[in-house]
Protein backbone atom coordinates (compact mmCIF):
# COMPACT_ATOMS: atom_id res chain seq x y z
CA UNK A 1 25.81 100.24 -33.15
CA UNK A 2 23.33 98.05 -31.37
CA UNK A 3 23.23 101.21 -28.61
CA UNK A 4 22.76 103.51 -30.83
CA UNK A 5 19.72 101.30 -32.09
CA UNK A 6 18.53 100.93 -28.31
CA UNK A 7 18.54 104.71 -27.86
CA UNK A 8 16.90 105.46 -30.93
CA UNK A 9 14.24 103.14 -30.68
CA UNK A 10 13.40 104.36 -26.69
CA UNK A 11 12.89 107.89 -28.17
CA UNK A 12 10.56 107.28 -30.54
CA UNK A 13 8.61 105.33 -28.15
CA UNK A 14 8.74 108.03 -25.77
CA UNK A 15 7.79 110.99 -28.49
CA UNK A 16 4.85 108.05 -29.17
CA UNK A 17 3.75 108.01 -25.59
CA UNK A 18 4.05 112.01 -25.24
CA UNK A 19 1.58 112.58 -28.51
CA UNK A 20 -0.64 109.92 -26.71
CA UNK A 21 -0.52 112.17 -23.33
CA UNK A 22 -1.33 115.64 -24.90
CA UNK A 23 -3.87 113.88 -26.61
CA UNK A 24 -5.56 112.82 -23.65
CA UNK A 25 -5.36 115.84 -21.65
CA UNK A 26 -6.57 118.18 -24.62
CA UNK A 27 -9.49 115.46 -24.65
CA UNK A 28 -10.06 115.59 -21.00
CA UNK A 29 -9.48 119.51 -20.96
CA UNK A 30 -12.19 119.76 -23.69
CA UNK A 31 -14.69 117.61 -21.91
CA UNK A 32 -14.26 119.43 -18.53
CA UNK A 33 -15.11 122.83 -20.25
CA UNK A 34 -17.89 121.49 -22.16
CA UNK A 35 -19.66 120.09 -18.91
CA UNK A 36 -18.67 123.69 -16.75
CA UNK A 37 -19.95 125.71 -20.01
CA UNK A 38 -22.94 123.54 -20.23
CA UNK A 39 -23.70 124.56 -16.38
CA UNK A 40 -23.01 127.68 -16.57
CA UNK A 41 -25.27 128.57 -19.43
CA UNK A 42 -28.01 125.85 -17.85
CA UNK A 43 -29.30 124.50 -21.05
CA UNK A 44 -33.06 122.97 -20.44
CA UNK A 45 -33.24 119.15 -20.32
CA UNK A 46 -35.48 117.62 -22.61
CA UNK A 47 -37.93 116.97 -19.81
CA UNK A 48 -41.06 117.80 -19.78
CA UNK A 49 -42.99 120.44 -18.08
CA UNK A 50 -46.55 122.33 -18.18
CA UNK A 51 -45.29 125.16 -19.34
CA UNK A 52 -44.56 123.76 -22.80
CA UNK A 53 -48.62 123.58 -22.90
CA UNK A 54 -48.89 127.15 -22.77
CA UNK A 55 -48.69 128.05 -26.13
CA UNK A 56 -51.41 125.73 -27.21
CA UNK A 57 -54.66 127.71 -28.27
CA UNK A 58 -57.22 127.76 -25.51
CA UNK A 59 -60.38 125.84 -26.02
CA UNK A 60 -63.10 125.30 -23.89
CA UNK A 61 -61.94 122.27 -21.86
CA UNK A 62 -59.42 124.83 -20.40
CA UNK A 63 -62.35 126.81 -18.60
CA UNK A 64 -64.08 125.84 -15.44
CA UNK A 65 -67.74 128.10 -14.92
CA UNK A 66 -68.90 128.98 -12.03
CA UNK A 67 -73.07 129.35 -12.70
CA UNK A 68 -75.09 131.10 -10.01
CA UNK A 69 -78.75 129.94 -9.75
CA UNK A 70 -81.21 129.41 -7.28
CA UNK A 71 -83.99 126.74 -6.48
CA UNK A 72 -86.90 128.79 -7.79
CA UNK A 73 -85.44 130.31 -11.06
CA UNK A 74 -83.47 127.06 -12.16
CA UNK A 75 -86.31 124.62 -13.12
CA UNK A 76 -87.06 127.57 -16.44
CA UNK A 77 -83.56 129.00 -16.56
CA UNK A 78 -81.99 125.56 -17.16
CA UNK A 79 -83.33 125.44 -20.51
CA UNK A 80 -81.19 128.36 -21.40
CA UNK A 81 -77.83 126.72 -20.02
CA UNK A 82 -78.70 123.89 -21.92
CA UNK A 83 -78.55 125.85 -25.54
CA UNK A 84 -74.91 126.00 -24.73
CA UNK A 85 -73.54 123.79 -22.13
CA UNK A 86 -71.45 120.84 -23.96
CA UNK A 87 -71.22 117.83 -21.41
CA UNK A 88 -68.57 116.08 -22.87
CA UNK A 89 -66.08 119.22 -23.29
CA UNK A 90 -66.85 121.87 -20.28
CA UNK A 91 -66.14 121.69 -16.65
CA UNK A 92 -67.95 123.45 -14.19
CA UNK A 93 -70.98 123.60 -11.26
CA UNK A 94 -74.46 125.32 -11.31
CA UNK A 95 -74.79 126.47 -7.68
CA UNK A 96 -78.00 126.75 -5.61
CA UNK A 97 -78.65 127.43 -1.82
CA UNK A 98 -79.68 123.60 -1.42
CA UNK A 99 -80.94 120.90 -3.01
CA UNK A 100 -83.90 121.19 -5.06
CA UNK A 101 -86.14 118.28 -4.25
CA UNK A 102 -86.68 115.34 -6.04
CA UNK A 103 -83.59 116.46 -8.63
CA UNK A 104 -80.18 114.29 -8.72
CA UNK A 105 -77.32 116.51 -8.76
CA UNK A 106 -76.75 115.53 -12.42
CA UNK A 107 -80.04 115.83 -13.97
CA UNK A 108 -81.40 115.49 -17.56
CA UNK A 109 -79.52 113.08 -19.04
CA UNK A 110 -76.18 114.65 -18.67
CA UNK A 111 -76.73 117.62 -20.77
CA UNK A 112 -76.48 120.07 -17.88
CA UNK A 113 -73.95 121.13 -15.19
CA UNK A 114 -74.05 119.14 -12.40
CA UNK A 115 -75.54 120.98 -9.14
CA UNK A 116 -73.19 122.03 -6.37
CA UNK A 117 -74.72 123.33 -3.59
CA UNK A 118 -73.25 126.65 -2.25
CA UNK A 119 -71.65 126.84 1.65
CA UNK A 120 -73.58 128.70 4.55
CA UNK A 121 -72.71 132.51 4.45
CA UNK A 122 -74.63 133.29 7.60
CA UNK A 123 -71.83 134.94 9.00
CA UNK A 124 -71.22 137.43 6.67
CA UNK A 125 -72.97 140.52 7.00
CA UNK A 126 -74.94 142.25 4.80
CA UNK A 127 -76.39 145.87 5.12
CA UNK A 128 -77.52 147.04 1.97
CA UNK A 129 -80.91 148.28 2.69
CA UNK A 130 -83.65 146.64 0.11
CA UNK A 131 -81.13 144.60 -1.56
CA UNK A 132 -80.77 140.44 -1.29
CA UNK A 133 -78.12 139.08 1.43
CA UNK A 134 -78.04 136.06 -1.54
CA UNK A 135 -75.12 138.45 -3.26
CA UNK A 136 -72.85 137.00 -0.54
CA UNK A 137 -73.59 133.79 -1.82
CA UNK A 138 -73.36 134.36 -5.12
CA UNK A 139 -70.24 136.30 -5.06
CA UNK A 140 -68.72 133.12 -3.03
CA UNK A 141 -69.30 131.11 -6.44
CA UNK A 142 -66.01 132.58 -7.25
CA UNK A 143 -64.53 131.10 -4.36
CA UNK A 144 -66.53 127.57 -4.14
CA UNK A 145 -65.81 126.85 -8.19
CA UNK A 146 -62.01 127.78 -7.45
CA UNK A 147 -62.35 125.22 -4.75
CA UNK A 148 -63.28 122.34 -6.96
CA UNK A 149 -59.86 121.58 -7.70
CA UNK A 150 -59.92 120.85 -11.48
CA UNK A 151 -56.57 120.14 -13.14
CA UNK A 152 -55.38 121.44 -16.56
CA UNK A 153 -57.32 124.96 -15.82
CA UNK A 154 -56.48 128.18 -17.90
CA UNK A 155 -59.75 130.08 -16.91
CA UNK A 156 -62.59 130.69 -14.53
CA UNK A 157 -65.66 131.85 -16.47
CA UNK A 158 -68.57 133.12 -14.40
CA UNK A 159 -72.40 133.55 -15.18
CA UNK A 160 -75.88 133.32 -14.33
CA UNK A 161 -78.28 130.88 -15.09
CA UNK A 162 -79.83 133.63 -17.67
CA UNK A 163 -76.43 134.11 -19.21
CA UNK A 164 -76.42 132.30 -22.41
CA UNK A 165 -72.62 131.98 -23.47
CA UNK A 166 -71.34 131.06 -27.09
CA UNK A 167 -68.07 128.79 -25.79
CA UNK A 168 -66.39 128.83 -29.07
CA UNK A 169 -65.96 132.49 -29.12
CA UNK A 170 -65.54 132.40 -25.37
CA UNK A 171 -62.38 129.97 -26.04
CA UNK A 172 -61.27 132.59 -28.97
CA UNK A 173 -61.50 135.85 -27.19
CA UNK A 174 -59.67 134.35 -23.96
CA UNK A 175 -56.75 133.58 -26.42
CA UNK A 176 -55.42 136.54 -27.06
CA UNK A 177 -54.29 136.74 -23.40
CA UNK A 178 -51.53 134.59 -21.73
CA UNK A 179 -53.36 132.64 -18.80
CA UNK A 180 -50.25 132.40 -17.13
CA UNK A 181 -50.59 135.92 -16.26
CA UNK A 182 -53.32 137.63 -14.25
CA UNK A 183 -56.33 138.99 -15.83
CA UNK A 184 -59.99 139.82 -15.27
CA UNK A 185 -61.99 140.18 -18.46
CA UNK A 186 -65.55 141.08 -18.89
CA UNK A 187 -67.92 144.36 -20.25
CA UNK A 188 -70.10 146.88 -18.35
CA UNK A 189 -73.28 148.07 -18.87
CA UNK A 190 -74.85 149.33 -21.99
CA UNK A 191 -76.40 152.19 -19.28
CA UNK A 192 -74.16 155.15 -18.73
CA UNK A 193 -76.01 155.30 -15.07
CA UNK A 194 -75.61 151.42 -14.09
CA UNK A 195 -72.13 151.91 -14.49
CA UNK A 196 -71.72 155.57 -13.14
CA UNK A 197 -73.30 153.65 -9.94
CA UNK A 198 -71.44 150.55 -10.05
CA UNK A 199 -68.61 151.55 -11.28
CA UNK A 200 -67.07 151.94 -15.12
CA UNK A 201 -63.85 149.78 -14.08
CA UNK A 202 -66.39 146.57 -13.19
CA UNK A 203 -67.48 143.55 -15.24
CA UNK A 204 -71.42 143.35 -14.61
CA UNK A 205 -71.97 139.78 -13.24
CA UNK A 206 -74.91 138.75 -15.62
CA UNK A 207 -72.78 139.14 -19.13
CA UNK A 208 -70.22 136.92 -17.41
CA UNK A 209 -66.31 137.54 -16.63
CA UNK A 210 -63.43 135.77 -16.78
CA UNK A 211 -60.51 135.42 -14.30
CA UNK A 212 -57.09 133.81 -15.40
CA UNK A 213 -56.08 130.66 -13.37
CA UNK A 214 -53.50 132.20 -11.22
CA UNK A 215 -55.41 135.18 -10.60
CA UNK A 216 -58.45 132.71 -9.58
CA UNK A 217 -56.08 131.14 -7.10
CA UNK A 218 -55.08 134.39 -4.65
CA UNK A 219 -58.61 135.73 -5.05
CA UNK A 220 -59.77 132.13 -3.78
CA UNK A 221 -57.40 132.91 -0.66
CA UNK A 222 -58.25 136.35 0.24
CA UNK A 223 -61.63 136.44 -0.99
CA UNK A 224 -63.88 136.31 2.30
CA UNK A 225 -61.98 139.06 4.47
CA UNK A 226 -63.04 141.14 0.90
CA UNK A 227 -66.44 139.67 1.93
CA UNK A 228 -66.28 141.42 5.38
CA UNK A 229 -64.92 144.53 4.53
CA UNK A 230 -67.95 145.69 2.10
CA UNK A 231 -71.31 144.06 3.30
CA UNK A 232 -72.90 147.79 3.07
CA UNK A 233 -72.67 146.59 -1.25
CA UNK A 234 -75.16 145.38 -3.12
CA UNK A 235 -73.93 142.78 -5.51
CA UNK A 236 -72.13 139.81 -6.02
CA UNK A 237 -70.28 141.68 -9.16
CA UNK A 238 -69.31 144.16 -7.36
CA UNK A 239 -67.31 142.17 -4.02
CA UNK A 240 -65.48 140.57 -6.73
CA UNK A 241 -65.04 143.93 -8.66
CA UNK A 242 -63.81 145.38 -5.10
CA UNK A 243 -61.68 142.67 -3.82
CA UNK A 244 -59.99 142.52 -7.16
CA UNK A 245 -59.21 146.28 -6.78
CA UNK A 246 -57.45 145.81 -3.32
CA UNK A 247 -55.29 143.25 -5.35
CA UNK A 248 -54.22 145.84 -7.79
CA UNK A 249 -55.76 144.74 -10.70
CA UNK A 250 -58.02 146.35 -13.66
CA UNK A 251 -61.19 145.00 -15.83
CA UNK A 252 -59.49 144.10 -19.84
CA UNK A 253 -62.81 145.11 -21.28
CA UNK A 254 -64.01 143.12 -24.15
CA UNK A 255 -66.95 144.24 -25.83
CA UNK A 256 -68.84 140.67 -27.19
CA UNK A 257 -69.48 140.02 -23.44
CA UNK A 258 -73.49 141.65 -22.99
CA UNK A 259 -75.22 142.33 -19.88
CA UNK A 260 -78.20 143.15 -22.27
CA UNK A 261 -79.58 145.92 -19.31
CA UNK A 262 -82.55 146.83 -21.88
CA UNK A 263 -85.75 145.66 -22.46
CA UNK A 264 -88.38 144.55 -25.12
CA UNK A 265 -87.32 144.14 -28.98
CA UNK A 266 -83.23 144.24 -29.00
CA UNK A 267 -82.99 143.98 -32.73
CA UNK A 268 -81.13 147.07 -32.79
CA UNK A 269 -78.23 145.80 -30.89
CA UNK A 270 -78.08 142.25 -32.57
CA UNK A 271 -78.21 144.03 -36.05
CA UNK A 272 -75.10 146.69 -35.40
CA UNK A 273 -72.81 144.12 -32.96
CA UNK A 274 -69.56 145.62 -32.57
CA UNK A 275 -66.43 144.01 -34.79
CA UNK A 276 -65.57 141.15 -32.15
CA UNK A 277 -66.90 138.06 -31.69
CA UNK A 278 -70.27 137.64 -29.92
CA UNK A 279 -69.58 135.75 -26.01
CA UNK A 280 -72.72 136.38 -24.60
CA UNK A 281 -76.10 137.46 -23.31
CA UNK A 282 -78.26 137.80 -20.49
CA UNK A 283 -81.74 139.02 -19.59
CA UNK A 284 -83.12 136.71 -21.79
CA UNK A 285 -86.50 136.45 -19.78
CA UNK A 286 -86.29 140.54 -20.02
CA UNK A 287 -86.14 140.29 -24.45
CA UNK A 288 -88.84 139.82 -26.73
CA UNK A 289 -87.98 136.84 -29.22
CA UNK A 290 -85.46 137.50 -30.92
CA UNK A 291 -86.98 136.35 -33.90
CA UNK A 292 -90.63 136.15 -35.27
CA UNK A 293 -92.94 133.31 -34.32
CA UNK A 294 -91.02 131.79 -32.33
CA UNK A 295 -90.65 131.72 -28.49
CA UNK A 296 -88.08 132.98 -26.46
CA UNK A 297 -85.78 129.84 -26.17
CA UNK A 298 -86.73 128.51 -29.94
CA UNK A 299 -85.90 131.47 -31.24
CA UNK A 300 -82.14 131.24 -29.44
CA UNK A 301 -81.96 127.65 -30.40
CA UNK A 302 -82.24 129.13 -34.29
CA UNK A 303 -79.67 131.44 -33.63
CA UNK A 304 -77.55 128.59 -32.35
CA UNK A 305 -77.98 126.93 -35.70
CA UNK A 306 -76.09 129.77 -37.20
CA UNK A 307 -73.63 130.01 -34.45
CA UNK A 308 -72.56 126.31 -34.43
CA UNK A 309 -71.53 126.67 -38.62
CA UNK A 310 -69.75 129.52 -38.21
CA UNK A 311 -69.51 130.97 -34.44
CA UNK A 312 -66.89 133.71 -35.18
CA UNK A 313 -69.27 135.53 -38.26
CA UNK A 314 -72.09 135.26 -35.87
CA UNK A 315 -74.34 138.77 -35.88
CA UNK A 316 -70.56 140.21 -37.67
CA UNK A 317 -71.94 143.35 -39.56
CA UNK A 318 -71.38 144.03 -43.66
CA UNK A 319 -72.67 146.86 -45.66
CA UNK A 320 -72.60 146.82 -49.11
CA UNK A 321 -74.50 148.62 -51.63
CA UNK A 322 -76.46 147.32 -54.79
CA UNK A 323 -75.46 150.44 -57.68
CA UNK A 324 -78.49 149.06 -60.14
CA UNK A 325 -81.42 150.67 -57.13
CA UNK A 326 -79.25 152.55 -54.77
CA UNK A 327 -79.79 150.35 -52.40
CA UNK A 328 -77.95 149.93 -48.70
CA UNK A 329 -78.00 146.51 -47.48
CA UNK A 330 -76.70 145.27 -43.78
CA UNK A 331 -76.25 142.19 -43.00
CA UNK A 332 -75.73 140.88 -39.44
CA UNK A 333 -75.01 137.14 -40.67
CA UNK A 334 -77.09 134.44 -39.18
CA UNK A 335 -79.46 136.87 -37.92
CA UNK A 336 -81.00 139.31 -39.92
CA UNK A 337 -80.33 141.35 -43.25
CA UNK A 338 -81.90 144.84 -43.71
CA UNK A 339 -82.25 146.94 -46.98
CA UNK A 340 -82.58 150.45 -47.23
CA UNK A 341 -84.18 151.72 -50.09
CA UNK A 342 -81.71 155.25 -50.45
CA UNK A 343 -77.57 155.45 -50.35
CA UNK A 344 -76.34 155.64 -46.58
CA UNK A 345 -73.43 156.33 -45.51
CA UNK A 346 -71.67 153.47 -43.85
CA UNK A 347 -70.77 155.94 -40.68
CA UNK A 348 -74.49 156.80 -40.60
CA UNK A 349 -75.33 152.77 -40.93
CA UNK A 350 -73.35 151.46 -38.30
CA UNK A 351 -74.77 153.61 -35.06
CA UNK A 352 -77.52 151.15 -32.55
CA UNK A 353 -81.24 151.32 -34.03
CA UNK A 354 -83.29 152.55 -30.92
CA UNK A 355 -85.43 149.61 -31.07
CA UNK A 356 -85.41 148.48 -27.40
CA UNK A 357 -86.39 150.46 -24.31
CA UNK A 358 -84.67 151.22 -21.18
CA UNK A 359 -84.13 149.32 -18.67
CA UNK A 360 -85.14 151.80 -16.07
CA UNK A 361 -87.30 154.59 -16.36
CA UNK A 362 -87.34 158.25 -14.83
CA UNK A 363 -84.05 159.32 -14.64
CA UNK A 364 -82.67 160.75 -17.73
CA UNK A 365 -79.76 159.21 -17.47
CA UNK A 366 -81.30 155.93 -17.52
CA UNK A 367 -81.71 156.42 -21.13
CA UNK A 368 -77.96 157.75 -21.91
CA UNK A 369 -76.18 154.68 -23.80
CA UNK A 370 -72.79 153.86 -23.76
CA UNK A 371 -72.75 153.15 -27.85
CA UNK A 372 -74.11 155.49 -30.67
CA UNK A 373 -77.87 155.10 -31.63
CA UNK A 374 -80.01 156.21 -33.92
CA UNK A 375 -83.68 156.83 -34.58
CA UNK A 376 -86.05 153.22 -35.35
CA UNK A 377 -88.48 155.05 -37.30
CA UNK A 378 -92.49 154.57 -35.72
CA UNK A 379 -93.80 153.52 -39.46
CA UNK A 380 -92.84 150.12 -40.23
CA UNK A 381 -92.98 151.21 -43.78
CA UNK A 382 -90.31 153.87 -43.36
CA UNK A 383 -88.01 151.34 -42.00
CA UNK A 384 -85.56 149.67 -43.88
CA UNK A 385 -87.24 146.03 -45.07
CA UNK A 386 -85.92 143.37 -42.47
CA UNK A 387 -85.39 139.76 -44.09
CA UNK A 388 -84.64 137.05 -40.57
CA UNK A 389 -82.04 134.43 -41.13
CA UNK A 390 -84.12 130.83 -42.33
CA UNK A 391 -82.07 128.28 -43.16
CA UNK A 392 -78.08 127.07 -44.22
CA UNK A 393 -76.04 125.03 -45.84
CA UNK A 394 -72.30 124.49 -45.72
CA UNK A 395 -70.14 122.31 -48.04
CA UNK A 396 -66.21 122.71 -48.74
CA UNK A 397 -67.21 125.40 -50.88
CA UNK A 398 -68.50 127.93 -48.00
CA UNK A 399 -71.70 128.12 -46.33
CA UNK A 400 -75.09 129.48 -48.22
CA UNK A 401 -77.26 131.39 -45.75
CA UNK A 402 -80.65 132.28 -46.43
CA UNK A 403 -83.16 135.17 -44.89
CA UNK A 404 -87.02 135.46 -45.89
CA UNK A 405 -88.75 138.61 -45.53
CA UNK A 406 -90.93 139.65 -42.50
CA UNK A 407 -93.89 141.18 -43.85
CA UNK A 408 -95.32 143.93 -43.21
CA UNK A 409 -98.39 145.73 -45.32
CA UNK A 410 -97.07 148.56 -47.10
CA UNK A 411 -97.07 150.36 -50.49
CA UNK A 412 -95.27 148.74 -53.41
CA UNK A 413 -93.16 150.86 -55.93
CA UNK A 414 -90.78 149.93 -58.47
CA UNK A 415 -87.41 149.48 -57.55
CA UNK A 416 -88.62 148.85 -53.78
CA UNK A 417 -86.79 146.32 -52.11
CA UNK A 418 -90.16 144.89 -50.32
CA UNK A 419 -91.03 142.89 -53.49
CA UNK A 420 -87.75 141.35 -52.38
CA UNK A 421 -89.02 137.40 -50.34
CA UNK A 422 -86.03 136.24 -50.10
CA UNK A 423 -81.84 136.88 -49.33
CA UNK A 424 -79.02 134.26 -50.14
CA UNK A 425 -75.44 134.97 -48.79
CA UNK A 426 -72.11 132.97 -50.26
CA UNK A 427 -69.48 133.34 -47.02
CA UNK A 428 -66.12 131.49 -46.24
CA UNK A 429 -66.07 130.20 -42.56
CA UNK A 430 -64.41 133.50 -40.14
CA UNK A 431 -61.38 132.38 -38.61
CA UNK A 432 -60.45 135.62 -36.90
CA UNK A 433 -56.30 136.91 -37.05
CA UNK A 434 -55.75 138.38 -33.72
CA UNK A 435 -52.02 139.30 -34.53
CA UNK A 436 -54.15 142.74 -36.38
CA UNK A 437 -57.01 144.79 -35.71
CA UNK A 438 -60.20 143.53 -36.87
CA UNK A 439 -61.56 144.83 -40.23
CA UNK A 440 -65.21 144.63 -41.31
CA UNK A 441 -65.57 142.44 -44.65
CA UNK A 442 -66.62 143.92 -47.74
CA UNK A 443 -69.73 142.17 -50.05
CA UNK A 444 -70.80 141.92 -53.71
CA UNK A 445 -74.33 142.13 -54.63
CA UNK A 446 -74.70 139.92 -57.80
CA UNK A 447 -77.38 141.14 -60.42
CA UNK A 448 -80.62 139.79 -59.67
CA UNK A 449 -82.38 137.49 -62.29
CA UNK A 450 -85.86 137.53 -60.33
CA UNK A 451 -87.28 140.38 -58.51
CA UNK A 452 -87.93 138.38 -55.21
CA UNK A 453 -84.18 137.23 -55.06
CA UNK A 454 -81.47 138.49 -54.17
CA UNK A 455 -77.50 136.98 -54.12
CA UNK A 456 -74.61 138.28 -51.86
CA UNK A 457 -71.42 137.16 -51.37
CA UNK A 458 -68.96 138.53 -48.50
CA UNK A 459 -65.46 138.32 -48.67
CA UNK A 460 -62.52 140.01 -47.21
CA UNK A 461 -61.51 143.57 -48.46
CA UNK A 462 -58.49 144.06 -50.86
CA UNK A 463 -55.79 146.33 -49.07
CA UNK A 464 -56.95 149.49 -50.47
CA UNK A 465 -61.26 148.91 -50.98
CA UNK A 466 -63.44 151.49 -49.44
CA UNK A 467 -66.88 150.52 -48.47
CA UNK A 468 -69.13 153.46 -50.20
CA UNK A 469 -71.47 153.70 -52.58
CA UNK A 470 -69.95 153.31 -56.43
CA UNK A 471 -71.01 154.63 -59.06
């Protein structure tokens, strides 16, 4: 009896320390598959890395520019760099053959660049006959500005000191591209001929291009044997344009970058700006004022005031149409709002006023445009009445901009919209969708309670609204 006991008690102990085995080796099998499976699939460790910063939207302390100048143009052209240049957020070098004398290489307070002064190019030749061996050094900006080493980069942005950029926008339009890839981003000329001779597939220098960081990086390395191989070209623009093209790669064209190659009144192009953000001009010493009374860089300091409320609507184009007169009314916001006394068609509204004149003459191709324009009538008083952009306000409501009347001495009859003084529009700040196409906003003209005022609001179209005259 006390056997049989013995034995039965050793067996359950044993079935005991069995369970206990199986256990641990299913355990220990489990664990072993979990670590290979966990290899084989290499998970990422919660570590971090740069990459996870990609995604972030760009802004402008991700852009490092590159500004060509020289000691005789800089003293005047600074003022222009200084309408946009923000100390505290951008990164960058204004580059001149050598030290101007009797200037620090930050001067004014901190509100400009600092000055970098460019490397001897000497040994470079150049053979264009009547053209400036300064392209060479110019074009080497690319190069030099790479060379400064800043961290955290996303983009090299490149200008002259007469290229007056509008960073916010700048910062927006670069967004819609992956700076981890390579890209070169900038506009041609508004001349069908500067182009044809140039070349249609190059950004033009003055209205300023953009190379993506790693892009920036093999350029930097391959750039001056690119210098050797061309010197019989004339400028900078175009060594970069060339050596860019030996590396396979094609302009991304976007259309708010201007090169501006006209002269005299431009209000025809800033009144009809295509539906993008505005990112830049340049001839500035080339344009009348943009607006009246004013001088060249007051009047660009006005349009700042605009820009800085609402940078995305700047010079954005509405038509709308008043049904009590008939009345056509354009509005490029922040700059200038013109009324047309007669329905137009919005396809007939939209083509470049001729207001401006060429930028070379002779050749009739000089005078070929690369945008639809239309007639700017000689008569002032057969033009559509112009009211310039005065004065804002913005609350959490929206932002109220106003526009007074420029005068001009011409016949009065009812319903003409020259006893009109003065236009108010009622806008939400523009914060552009770049997962869709960009759609031109639709306004209301409210019912006016004076005959010198006149109230607009723009807004965003319902899915189906047509822009046309109603009856």
């Amino acid at each position: 009896m006390q056997l049989f006991k013995f034995l039965s008690k050793t067996q359950s102990s044993s079935r005991l320390v069995n369970v206990i085995l199986i256990s641990c080796s299913v355990c220990v099998t489990y664990l072993l598959a979990s670590v290979l499976l966990v290899h084989n699939l290499k998970l990422p460790l919660h570590v971090y890395s740069p990459s996870q910063d990609a995604y972030l939207t760009t802004t402008v302390e991700h852009i490092v520019f590159g500004i060509a100048s020289n000691q005789n143009s800089w003293p005047k052209r600074k003022e222009y760099v200084k309408l946009w240049w923000k100390p505290r957020q951008m990164r960058g070098c204004v580059f001149l053959e050598s030290k101007p004398p009797n200037v620090p290489s930050r001067d004014d307070n901190g509100t400009l660049p600092p000055i970098c002064i460019s490397e001897d190019t000497s040994r470079f030749r150049y053979t264009y006959r009547g053209g400036l061996r300064s392209a060479i050094r110019v074009a080497r900006v690319v190069l030099e500005t790479v060379a400064l080493n800043h961290s955290n980069v996303r983009w090299y942005v490149f200008g002259d000191d007469d290229t007056v950029f509008f960073p916010e926008n700048l910062a927006k339009t670069l967004s819609k591209y992956d700076h981890r890839l390579w890209y070169y981003i900038g506009a041609g000329s508004e001349i069908y001929e500067q182009n044809r001779v140039f070349g249609f597939g190059m950004a033009f220098g003055g209205a300023g291009f953009a190379i993506s960081y790693p892009l920036a990086k093999v350029l930097a390395k391959v750039f001056d044997s690119c210098i050797e191989r061309y010197p019989h070209l004339y400028g900078s623009d175009s060594r970069v344009y060339y050596c860019l093209t030996e590396l396979g790669i094609g302009l991304t064209r976007e259309p708010g970058f201007h090169q501006f190659d006209v002269r005299g009144n431009t209000f025809g192009l800033l009144a009809a700006h295509p539906l993008t953000p505005l990112v830049s001009f340049h001839h500035i010493d080339h344009m009348d004022p943009i607006f009246p009374n004013m001088t060249t860089t007051k009047a660009m300091e006005h349009l700042f005031h605009a820009a800085n409320v609402d940078s995305q609507r700047i010079l954005q184009q509405t038509v709308c149409y008043d049904r009590w007169f008939s009345w056509t009314i354009s509005v490029s916001w922040g700059y200038a709002v013109q009324v047309y006394s007669k329905h137009i068609f919005l396809p007939d509204v939209l083509p470049v006023p001729e207001t401006f004149r060429q930028w070379k003459t002779g050749n009739f191709l000089a005078g070929v445009y690369t945008f639809n324009t239309r007639e700017f009538h000689p008569d002032p008083c057969q033009r559509p009445t112009i009211f310039f952009f005065d004065s804002l306000s913005s609350s959490k409501h929206g932002i109220k901009s106003v526009y007074k009347k420029s005068y001009e001495n011409c016949t009065l009859y009812m319903g003409s919209p020259r006893k009109l003084e003065e236009i108010r529009v009622s806008t939400k700040k523009l914060d552009l969708n770049y997962n869709q196409a960009p759609r031109r906003h639709c306004c209301d003209v409210s019912p006016s309670t004076s005959g010198e005022l006149l109230d607009m609001e723009i807004r965003e179209c319902s899915e189906d609204e047509l822009i046309y005259m109603h009856a």
